[in-house]
PDB file of N, CA and C in Angstrom:
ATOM      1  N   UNK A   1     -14.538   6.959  15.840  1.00  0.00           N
ATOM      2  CA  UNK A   1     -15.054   6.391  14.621  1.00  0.00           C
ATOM      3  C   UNK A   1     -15.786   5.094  14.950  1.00  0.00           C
ATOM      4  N   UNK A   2     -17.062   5.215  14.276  1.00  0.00           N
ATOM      5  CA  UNK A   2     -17.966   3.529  14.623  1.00  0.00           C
ATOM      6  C   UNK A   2     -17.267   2.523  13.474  1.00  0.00           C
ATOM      7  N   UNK A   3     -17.383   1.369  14.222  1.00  0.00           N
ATOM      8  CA  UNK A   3     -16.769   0.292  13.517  1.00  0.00           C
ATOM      9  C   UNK A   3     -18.010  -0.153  12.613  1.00  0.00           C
ATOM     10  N   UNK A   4     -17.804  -0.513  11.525  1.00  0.00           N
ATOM     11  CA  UNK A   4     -18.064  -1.360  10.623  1.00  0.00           C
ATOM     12  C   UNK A   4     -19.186  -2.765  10.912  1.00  0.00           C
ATOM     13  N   UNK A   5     -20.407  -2.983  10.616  1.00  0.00           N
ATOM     14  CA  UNK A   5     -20.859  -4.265  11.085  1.00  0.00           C
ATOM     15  C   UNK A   5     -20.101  -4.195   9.903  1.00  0.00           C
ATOM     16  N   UNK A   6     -19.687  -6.077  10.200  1.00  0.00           N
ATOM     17  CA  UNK A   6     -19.421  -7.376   9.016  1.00  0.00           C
ATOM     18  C   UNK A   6     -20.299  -8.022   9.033  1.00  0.00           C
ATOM     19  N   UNK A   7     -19.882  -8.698   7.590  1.00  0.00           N
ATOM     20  CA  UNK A   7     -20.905  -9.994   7.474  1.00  0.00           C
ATOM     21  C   UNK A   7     -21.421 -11.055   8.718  1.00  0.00           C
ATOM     22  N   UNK A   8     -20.067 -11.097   8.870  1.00  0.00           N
ATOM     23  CA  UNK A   8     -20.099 -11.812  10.064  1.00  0.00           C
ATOM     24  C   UNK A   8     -20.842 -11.519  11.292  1.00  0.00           C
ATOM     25  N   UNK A   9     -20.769 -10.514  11.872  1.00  0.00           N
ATOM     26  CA  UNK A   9     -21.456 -10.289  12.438  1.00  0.00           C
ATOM     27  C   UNK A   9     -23.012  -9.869  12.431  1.00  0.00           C
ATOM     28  N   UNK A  10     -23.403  -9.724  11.507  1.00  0.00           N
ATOM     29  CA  UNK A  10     -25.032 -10.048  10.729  1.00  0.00           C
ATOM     30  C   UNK A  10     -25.487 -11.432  10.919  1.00  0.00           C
ATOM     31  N   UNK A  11     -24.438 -12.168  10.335  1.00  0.00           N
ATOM     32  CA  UNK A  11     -24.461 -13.899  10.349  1.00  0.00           C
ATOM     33  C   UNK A  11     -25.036 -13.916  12.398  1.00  0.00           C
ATOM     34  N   UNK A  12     -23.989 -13.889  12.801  1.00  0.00           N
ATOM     35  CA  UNK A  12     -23.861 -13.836  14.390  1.00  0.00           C
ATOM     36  C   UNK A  12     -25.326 -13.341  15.174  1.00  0.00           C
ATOM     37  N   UNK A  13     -25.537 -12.123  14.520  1.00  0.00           N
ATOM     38  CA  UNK A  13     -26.923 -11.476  15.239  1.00  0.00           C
ATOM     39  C   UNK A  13     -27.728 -12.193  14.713  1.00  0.00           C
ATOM     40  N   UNK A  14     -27.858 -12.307  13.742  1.00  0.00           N
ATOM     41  CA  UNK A  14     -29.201 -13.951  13.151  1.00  0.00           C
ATOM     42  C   UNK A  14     -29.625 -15.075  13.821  1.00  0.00           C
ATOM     43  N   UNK A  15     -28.330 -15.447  13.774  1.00  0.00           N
ATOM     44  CA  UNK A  15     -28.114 -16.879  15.042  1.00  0.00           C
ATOM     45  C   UNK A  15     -28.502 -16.516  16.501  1.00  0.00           C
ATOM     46  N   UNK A  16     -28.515 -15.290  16.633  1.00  0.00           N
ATOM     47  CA  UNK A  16     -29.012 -15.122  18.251  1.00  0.00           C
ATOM     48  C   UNK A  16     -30.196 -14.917  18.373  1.00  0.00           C
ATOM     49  N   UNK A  17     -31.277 -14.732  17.084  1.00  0.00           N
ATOM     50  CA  UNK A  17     -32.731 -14.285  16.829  1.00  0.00           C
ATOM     51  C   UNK A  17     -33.203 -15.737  17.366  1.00  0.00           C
ATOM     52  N   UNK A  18     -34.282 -15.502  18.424  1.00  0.00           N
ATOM     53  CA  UNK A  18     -34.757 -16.369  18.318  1.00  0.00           C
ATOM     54  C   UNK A  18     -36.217 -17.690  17.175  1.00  0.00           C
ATOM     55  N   UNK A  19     -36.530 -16.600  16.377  1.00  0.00           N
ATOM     56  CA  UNK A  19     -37.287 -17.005  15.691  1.00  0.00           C
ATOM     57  C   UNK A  19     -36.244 -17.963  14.332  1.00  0.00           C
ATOM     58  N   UNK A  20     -35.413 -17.498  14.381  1.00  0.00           N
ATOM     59  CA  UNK A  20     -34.638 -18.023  13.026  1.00  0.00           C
ATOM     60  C   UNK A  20     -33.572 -19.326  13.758  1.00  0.00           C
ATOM     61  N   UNK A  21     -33.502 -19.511  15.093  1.00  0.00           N
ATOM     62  CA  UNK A  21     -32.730 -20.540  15.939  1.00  0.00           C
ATOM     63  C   UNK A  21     -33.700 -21.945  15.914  1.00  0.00           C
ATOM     64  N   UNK A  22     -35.111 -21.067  16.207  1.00  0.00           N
ATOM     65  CA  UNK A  22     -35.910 -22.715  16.147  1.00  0.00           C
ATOM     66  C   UNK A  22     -36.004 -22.869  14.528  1.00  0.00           C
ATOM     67  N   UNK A  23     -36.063 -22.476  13.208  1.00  0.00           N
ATOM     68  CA  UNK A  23     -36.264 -22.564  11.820  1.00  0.00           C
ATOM     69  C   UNK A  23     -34.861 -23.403  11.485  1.00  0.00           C
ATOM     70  N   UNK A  24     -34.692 -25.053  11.597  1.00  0.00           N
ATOM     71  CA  UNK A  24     -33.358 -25.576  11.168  1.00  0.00           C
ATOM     72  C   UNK A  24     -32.865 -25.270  10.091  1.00  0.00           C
ATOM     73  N   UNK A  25     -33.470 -24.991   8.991  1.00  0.00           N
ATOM     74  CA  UNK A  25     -32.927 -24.705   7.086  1.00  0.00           C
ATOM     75  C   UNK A  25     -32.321 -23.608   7.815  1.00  0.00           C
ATOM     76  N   UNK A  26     -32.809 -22.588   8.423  1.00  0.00           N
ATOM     77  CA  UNK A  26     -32.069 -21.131   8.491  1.00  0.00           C
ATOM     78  C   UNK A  26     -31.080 -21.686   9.576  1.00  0.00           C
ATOM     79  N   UNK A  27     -30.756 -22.301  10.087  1.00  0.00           N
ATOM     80  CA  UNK A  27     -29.486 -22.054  11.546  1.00  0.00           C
ATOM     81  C   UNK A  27     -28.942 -22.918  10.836  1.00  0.00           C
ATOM     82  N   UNK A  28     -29.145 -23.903   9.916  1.00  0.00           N
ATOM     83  CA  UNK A  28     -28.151 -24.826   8.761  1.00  0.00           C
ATOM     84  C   UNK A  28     -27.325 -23.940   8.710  1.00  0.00           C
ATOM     85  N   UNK A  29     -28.334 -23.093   7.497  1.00  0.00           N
ATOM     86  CA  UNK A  29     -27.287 -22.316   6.641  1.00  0.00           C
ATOM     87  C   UNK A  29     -26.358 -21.152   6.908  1.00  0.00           C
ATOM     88  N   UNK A  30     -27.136 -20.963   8.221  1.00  0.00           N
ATOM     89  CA  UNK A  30     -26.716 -19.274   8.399  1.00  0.00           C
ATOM     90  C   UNK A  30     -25.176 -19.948   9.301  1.00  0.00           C
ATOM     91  N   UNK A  31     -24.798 -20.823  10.176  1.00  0.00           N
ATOM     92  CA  UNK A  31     -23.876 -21.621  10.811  1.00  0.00           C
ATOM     93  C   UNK A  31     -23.330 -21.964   9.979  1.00  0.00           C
ATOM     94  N   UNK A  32     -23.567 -22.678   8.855  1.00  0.00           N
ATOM     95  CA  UNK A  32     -22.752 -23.144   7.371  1.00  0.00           C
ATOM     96  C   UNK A  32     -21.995 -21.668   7.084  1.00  0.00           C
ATOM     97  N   UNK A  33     -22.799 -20.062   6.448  1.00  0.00           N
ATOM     98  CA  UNK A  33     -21.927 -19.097   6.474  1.00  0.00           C
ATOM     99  C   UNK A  33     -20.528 -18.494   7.234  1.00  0.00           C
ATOM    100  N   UNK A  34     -21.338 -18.861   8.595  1.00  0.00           N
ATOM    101  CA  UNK A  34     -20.368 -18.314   9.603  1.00  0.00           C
ATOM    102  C   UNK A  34     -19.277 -19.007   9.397  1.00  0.00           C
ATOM    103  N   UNK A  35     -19.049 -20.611   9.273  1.00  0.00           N
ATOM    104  CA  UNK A  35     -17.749 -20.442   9.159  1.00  0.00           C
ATOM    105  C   UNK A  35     -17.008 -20.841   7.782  1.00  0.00           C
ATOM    106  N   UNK A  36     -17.266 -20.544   7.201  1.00  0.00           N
ATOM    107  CA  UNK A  36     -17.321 -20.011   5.332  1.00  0.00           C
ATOM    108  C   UNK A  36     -16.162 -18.787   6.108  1.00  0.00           C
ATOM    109  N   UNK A  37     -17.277 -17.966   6.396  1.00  0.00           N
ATOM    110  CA  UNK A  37     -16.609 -16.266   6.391  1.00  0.00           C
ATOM    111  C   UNK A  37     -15.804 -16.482   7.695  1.00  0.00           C
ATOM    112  N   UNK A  38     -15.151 -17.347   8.547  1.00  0.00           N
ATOM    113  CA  UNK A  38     -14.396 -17.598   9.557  1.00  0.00           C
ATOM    114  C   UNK A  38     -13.120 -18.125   9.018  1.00  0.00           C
ATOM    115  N   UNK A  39     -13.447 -19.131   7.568  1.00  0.00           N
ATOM    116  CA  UNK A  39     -12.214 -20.170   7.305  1.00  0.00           C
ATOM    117  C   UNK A  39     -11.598 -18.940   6.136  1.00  0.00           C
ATOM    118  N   UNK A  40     -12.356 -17.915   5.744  1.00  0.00           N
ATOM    119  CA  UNK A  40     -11.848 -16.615   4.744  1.00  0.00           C
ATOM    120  C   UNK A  40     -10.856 -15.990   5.593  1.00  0.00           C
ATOM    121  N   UNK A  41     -11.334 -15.741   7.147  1.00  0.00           N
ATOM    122  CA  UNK A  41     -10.604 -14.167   7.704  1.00  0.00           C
ATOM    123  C   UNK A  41      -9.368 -15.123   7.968  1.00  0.00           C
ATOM    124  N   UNK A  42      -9.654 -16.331   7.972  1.00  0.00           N
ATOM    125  CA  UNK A  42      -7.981 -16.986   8.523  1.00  0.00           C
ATOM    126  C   UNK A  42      -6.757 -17.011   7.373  1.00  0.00           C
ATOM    127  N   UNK A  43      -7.480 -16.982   6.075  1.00  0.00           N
ATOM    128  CA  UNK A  43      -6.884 -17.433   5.373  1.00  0.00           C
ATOM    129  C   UNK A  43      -6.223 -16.302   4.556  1.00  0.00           C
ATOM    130  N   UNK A  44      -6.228 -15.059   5.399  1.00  0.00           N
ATOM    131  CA  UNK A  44      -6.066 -13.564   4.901  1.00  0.00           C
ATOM    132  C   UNK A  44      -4.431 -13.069   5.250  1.00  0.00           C
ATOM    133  N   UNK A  45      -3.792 -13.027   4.185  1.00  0.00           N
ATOM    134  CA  UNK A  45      -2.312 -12.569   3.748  1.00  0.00           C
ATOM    135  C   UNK A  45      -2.087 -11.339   3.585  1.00  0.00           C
ATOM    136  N   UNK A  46      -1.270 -10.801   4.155  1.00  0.00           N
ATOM    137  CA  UNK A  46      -0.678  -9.229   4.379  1.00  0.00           C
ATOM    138  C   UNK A  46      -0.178  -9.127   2.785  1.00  0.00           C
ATOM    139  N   UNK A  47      -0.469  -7.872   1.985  1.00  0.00           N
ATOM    140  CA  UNK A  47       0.009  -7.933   0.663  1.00  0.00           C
ATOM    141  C   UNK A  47       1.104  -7.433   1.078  1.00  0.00           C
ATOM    142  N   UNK A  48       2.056  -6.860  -0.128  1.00  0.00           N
ATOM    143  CA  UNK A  48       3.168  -6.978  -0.595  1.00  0.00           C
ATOM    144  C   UNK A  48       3.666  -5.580  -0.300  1.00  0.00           C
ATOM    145  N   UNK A  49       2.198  -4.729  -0.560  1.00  0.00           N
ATOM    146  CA  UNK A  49       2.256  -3.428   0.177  1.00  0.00           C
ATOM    147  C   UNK A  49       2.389  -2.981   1.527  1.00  0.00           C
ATOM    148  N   UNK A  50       1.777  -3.926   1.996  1.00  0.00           N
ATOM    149  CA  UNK A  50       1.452  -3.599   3.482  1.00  0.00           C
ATOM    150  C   UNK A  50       2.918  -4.148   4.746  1.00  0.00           C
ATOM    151  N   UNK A  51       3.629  -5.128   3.775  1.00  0.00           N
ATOM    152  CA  UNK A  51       4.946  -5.895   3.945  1.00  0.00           C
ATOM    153  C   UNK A  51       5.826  -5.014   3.824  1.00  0.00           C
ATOM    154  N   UNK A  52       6.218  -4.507   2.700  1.00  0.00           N
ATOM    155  CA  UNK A  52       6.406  -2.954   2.579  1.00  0.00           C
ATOM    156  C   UNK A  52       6.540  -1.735   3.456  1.00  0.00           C
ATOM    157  N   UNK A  53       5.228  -1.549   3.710  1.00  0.00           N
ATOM    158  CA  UNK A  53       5.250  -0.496   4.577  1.00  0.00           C
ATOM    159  C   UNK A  53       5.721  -0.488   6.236  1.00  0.00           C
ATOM    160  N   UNK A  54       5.642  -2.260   6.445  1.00  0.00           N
ATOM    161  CA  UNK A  54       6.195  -2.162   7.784  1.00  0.00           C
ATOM    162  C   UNK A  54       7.362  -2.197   7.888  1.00  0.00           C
ATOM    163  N   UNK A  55       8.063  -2.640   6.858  1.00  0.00           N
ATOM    164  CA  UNK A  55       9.600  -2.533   7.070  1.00  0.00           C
ATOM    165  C   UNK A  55      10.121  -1.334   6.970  1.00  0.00           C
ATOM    166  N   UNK A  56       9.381  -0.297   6.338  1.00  0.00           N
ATOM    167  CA  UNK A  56       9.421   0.926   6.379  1.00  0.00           C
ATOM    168  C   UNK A  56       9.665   1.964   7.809  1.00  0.00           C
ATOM    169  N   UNK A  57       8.173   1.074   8.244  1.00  0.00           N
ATOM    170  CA  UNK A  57       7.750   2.024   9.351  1.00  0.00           C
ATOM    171  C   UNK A  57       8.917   1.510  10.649  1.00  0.00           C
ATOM    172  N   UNK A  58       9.418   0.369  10.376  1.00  0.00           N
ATOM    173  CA  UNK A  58      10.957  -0.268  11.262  1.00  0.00           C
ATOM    174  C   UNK A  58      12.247   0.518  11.247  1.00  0.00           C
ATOM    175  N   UNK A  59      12.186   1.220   9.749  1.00  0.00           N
ATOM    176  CA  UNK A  59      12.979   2.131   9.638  1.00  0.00           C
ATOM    177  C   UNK A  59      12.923   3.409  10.239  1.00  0.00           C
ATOM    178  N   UNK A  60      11.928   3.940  10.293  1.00  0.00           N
ATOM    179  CA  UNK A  60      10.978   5.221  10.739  1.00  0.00           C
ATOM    180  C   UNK A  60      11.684   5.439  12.096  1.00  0.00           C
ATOM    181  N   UNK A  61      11.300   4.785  12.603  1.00  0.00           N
ATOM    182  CA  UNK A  61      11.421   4.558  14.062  1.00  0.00           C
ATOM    183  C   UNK A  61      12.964   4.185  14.796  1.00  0.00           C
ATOM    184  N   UNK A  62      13.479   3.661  13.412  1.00  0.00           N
ATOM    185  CA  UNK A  62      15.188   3.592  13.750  1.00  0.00           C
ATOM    186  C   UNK A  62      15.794   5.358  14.062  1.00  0.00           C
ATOM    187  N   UNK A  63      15.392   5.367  12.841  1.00  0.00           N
ATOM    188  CA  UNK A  63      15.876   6.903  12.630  1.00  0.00           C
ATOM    189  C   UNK A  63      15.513   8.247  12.965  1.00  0.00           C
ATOM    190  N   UNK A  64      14.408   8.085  14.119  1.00  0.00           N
ATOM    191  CA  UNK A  64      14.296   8.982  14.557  1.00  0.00           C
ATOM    192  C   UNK A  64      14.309   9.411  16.100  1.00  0.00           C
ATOM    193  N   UNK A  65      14.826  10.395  16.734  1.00  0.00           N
ATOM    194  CA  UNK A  65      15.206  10.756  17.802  1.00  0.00           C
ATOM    195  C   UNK A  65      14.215  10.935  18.768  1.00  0.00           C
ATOM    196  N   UNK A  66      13.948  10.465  20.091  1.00  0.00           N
ATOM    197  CA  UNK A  66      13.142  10.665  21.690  1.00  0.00           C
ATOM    198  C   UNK A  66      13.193  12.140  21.673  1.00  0.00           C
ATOM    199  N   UNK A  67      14.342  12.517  22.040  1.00  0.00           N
ATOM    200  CA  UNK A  67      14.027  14.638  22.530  1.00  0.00           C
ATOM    201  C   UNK A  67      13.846  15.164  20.735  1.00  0.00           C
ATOM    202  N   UNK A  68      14.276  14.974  19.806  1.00  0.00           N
ATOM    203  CA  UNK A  68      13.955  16.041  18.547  1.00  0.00           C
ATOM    204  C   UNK A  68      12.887  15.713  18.169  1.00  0.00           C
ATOM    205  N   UNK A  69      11.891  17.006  17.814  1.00  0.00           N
ATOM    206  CA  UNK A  69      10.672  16.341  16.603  1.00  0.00           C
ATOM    207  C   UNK A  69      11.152  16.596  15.571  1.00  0.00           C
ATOM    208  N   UNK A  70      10.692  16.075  14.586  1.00  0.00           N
ATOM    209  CA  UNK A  70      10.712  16.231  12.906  1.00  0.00           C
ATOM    210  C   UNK A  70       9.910  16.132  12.454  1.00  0.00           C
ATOM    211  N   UNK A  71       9.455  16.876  11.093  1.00  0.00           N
ATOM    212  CA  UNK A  71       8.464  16.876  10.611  1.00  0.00           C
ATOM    213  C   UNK A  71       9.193  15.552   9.057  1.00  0.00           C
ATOM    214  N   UNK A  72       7.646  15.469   8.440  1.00  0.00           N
ATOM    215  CA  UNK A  72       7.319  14.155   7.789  1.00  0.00           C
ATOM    216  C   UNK A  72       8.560  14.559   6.764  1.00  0.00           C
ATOM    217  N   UNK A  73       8.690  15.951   6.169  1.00  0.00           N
ATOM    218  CA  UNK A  73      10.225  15.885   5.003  1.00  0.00           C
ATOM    219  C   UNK A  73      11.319  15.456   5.650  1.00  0.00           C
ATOM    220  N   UNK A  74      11.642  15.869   6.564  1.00  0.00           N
ATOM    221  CA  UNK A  74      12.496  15.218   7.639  1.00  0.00           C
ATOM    222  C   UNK A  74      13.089  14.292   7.846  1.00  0.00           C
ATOM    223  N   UNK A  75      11.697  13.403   8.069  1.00  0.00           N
ATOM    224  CA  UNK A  75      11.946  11.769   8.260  1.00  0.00           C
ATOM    225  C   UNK A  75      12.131  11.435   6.987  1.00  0.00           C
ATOM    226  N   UNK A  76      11.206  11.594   5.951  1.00  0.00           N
ATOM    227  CA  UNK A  76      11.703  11.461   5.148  1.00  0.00           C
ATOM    228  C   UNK A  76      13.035  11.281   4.588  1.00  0.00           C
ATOM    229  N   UNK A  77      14.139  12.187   4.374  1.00  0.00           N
ATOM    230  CA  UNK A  77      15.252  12.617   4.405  1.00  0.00           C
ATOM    231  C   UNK A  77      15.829  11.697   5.269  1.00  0.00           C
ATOM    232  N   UNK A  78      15.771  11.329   6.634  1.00  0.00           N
ATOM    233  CA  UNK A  78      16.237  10.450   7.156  1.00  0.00           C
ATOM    234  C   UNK A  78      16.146   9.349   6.521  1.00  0.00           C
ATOM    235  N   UNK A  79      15.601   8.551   6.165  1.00  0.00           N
ATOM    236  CA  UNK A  79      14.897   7.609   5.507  1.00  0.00           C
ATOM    237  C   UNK A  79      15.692   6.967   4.288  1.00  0.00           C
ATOM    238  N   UNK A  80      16.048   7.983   3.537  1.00  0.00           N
ATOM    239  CA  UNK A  80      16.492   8.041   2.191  1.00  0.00           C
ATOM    240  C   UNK A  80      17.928   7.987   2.258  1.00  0.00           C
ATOM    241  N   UNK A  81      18.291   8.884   3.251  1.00  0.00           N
ATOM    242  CA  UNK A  81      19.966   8.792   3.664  1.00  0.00           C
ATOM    243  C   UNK A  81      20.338   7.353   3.927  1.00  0.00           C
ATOM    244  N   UNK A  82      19.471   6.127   4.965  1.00  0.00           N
ATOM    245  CA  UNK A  82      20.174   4.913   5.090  1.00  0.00           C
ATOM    246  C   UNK A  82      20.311   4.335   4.009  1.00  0.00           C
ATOM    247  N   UNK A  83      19.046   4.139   3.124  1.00  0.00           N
ATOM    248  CA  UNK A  83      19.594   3.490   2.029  1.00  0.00           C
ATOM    249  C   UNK A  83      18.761   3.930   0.599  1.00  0.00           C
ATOM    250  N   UNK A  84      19.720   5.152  -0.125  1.00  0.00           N
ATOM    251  CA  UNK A  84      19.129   5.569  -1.726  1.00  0.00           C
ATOM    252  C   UNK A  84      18.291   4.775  -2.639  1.00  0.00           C
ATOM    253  N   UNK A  85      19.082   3.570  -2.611  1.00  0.00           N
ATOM    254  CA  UNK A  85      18.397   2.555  -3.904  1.00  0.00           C
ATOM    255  C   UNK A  85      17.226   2.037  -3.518  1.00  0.00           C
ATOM    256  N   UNK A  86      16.874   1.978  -2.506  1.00  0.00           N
ATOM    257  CA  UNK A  86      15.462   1.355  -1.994  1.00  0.00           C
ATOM    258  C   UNK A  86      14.348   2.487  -1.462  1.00  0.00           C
ATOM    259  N   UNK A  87      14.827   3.093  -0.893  1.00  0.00           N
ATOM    260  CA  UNK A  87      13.581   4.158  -0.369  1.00  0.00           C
ATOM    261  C   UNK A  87      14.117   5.290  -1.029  1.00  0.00           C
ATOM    262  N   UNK A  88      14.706   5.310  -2.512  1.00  0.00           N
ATOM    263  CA  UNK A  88      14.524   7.033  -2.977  1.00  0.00           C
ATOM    264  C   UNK A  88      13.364   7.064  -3.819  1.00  0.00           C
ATOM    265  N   UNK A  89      12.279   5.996  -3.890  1.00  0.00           N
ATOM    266  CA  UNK A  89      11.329   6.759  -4.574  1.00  0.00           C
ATOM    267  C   UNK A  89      10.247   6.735  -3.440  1.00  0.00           C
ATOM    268  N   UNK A  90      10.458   6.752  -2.307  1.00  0.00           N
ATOM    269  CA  UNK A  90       9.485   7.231  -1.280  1.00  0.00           C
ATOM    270  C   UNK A  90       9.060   8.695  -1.027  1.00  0.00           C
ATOM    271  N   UNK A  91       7.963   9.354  -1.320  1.00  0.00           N
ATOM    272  CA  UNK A  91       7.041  10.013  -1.110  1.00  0.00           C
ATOM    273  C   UNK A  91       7.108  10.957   0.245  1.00  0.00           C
ATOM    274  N   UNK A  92       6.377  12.173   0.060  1.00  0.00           N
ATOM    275  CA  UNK A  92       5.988  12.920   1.603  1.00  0.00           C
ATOM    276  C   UNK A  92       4.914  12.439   1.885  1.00  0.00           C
ATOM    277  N   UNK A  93       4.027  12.189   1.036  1.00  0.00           N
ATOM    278  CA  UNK A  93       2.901  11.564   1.564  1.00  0.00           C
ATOM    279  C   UNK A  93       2.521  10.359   2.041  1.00  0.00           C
ATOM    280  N   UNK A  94       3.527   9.466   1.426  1.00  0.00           N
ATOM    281  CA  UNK A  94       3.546   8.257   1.766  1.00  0.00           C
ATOM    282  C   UNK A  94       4.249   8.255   3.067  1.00  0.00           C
ATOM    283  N   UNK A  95       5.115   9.015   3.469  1.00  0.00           N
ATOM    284  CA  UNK A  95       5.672   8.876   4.679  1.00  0.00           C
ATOM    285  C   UNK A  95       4.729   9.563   5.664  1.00  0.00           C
ATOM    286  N   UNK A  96       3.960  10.389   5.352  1.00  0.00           N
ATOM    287  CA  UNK A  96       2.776  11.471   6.311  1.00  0.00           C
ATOM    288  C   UNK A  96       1.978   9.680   6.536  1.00  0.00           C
ATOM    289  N   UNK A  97       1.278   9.487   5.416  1.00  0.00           N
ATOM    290  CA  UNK A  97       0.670   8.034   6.128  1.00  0.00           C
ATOM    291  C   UNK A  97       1.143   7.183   7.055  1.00  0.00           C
ATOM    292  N   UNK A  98       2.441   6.508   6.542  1.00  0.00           N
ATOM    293  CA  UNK A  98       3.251   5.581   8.075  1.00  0.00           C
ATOM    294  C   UNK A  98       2.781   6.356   9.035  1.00  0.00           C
ATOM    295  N   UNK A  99       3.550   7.577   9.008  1.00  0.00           N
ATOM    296  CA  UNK A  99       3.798   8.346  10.820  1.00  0.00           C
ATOM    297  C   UNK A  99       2.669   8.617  11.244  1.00  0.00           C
ATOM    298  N   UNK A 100       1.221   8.664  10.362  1.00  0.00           N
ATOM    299  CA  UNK A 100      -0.416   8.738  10.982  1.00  0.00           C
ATOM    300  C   UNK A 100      -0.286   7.086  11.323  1.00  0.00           C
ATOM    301  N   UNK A 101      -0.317   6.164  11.164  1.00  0.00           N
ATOM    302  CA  UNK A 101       0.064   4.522  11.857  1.00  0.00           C
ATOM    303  C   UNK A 101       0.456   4.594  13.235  1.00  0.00           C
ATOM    304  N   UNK A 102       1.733   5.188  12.593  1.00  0.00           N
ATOM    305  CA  UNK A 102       2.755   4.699  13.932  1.00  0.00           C
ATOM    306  C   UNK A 102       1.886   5.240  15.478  1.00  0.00           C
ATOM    307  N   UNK A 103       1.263   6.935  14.705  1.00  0.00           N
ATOM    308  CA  UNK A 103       0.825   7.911  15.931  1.00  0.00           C
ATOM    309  C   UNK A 103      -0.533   7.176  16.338  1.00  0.00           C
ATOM    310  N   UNK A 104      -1.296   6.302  15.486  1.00  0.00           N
ATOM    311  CA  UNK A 104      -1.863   5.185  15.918  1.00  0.00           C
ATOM    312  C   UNK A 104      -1.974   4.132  16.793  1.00  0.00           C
ATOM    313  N   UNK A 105      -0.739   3.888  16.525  1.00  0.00           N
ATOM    314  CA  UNK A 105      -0.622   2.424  17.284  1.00  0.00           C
ATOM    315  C   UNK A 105       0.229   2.932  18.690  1.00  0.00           C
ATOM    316  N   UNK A 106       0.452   4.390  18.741  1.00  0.00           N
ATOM    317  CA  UNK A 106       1.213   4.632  20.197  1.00  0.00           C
ATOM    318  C   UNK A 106       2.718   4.797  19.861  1.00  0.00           C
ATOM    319  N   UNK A 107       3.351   4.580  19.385  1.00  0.00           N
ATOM    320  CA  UNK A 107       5.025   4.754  18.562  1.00  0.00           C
ATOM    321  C   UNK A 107       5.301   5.863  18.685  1.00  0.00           C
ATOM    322  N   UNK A 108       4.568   6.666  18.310  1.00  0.00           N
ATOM    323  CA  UNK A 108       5.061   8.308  17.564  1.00  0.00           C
ATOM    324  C   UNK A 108       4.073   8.802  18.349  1.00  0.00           C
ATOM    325  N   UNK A 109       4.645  10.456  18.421  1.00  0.00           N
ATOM    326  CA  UNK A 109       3.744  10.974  19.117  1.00  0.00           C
ATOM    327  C   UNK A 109       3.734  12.630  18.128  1.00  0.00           C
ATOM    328  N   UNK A 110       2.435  12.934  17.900  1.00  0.00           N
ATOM    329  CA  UNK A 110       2.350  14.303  16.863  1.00  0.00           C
ATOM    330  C   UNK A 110       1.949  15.484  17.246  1.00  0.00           C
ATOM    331  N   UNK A 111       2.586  16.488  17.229  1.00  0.00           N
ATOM    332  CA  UNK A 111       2.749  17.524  17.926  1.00  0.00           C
ATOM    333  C   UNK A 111       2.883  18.750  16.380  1.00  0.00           C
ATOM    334  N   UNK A 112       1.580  19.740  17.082  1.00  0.00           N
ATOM    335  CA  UNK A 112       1.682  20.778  15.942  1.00  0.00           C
ATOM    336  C   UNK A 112       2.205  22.066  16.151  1.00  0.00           C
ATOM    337  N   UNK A 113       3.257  22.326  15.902  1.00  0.00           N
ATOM    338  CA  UNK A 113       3.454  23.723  16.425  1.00  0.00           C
ATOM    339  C   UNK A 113       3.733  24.822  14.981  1.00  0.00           C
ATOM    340  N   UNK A 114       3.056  25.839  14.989  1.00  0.00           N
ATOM    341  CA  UNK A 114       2.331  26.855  14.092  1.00  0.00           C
ATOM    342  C   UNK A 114       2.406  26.059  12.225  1.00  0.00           C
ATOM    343  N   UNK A 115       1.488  25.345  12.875  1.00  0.00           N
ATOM    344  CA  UNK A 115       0.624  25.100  11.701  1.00  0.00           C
ATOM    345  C   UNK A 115       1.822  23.681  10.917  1.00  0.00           C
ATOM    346  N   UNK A 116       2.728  23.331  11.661  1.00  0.00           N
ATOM    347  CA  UNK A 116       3.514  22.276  11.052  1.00  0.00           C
ATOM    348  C   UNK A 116       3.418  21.162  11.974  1.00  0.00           C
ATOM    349  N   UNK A 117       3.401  20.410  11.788  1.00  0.00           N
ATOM    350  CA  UNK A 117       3.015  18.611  12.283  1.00  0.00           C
ATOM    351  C   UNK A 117       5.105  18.182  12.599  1.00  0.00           C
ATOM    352  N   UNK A 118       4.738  18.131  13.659  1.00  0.00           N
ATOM    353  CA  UNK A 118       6.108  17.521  13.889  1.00  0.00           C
ATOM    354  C   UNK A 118       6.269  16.279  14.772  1.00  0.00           C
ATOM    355  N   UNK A 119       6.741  15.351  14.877  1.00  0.00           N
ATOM    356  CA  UNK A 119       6.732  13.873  15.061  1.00  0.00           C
ATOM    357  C   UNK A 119       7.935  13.346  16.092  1.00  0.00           C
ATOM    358  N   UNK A 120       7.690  12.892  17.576  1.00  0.00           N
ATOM    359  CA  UNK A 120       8.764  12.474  18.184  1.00  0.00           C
ATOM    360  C   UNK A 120       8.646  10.889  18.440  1.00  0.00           C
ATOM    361  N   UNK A 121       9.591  10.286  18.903  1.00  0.00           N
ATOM    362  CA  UNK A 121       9.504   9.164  19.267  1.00  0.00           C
ATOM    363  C   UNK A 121       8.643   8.666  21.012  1.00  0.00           C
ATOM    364  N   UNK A 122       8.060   7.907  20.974  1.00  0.00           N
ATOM    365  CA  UNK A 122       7.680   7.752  22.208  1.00  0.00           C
ATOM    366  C   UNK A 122       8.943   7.157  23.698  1.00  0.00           C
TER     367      UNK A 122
END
């Protein structure tokens, strides 16, 4: 997947033009942006959801076994067994998302066998 230009990096390729480096109003302003949109990305807070979901995905990973795979109802089910009052209104789908993360970031590893997605620990 191609990444995304940002603003920022528009800002960035500007500043490297040379026609717009010798023009001072433009390297003012366009340097004034950059760190506008520098003092924003710092100032950027994990919501409430996303806080959420990692304590989740802490759980995920508690509860699930190196040699067994499981598929996402599974974990699920695991999930729900540690503690009812907090994760019984958790989702299959919402849990299919974490374990696409986790198999992301290297954690989990996803394995399809006839046509079912099953999930081990790394």
């Amino acid at each position: 997947m191609e990444k995304k230009i940002t603003k920022l990096m528009v800002v960035e390729m500007m500043l490297a033009n040379e026609e717009i480096a010798k023009n001072e109003i433009f390297k003012n302003y366009l340097e004034n942006e950059k760190s506008l949109l520098q003092k924003k990305s710092e100032n950027r807070k994990a919501t409430k959801n996303q806080i959420e979901n990692e304590e989740i995905k802490k759980v995920i990973v508690q509860v699930m076994s190196v040699s067994e795979p499981h598929t996402a109802t599974e974990v699920l089910n695991l999930v729900k067994a540690t503690d009812v009052e907090k994760y019984g209104t958790l989702t299959n789908q919402r849990i299919s998302a974490l374990l696409k993360q986790l198999v992301e970031n290297g954690q989990v590893v996803k394995s399809i066998e006839k046509k079912v997605s099953k999930f081990v620990l790394v």
